[in-house]
C-alpha atoms as a PDB file:
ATOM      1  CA  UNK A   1    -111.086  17.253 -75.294  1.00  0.00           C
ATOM      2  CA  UNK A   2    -111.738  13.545 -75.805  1.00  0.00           C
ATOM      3  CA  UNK A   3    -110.728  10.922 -74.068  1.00  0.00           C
ATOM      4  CA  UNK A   4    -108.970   9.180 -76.609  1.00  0.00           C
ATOM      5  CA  UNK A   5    -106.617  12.974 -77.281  1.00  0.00           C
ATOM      6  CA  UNK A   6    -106.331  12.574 -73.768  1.00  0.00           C
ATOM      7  CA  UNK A   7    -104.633   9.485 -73.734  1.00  0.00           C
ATOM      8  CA  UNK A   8    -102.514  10.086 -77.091  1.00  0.00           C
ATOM      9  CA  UNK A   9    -101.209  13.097 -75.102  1.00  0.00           C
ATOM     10  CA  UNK A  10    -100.563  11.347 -71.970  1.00  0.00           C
ATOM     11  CA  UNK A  11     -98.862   8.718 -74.373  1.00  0.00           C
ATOM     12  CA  UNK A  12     -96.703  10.692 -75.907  1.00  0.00           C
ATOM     13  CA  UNK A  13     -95.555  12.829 -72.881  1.00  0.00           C
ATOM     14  CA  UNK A  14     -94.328   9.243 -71.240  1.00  0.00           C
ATOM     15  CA  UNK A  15     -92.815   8.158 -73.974  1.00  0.00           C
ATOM     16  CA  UNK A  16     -90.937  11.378 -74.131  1.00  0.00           C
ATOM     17  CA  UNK A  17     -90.258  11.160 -70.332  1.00  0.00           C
ATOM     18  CA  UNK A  18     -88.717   7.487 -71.486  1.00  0.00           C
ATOM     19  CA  UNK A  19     -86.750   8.535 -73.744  1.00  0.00           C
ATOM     20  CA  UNK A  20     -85.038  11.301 -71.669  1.00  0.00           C
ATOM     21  CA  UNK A  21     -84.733   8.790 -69.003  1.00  0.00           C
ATOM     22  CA  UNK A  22     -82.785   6.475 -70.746  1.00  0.00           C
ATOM     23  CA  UNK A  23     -80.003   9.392 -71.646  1.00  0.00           C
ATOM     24  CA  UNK A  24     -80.148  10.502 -67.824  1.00  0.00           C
ATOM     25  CA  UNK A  25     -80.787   6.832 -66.306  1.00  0.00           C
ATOM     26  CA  UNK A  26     -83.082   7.692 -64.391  1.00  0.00           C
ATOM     27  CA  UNK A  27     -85.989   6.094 -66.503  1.00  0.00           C
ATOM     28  CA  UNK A  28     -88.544   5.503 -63.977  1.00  0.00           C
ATOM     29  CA  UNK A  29     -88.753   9.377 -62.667  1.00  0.00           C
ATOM     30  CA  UNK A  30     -88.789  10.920 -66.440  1.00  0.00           C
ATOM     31  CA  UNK A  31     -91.593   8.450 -67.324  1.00  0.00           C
ATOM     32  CA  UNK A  32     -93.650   9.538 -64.030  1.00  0.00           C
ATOM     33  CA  UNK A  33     -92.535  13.230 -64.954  1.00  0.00           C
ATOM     34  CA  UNK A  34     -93.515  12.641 -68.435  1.00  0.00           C
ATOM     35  CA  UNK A  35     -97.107  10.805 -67.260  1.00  0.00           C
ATOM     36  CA  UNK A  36     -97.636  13.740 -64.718  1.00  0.00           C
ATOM     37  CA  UNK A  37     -97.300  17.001 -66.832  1.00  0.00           C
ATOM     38  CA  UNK A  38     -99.622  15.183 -69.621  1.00  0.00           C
ATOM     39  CA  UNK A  39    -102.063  14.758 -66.819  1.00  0.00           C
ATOM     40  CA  UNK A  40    -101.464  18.205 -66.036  1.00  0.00           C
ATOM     41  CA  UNK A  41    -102.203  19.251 -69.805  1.00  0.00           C
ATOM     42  CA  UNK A  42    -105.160  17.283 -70.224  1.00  0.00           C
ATOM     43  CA  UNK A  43    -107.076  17.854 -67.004  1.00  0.00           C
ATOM     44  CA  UNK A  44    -105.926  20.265 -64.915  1.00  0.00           C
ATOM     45  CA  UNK A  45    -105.186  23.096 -67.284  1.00  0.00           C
ATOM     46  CA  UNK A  46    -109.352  22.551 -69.071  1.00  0.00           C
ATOM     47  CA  UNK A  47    -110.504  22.253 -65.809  1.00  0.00           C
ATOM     48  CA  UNK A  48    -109.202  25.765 -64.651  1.00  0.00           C
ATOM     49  CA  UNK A  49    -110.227  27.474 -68.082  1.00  0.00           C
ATOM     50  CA  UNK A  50    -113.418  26.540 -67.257  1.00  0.00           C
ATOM     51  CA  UNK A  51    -113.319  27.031 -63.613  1.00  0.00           C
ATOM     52  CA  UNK A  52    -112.489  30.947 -64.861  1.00  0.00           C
ATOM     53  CA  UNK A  53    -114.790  31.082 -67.384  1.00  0.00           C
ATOM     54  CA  UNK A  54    -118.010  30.367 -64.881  1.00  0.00           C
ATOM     55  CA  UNK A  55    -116.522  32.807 -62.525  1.00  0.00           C
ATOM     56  CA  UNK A  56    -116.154  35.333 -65.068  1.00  0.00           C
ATOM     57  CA  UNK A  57    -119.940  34.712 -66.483  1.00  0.00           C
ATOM     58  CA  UNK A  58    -121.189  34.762 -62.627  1.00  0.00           C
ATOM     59  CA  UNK A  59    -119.667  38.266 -61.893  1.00  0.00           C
ATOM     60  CA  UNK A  60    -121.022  39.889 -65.070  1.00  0.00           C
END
């Protein structure tokens, strides 16, 4: 994934987290909450794919 998806993904995810916020008034945890499951997405979620991809090449 490029960096540039990376960041429209992490965009959109706080701007969703904003918008929630501002119905539940708590706008500054749904941003971070927002933020931090689009990091989660973007990095976190590749990283493991590949992470069981090498392991599953190395055992064969």
């Amino acid at each position: 994934m490029k960096q540039l998806d990376q960041s429209f993904i992490i965009g959109i995810l706080g701007l969703i987290g904003l918008f929630i916020g501002l119905f539940v008034k708590n706008i500054m945890v749904w941003t971070f909450v927002g933020i931090a499951v689009g990091y989660v997405i973007t990095f976190w979620i590749p990283y493991f794919k590949k992470q069981h991809q090498l392991k599953k090449k190395n055992t064969k």
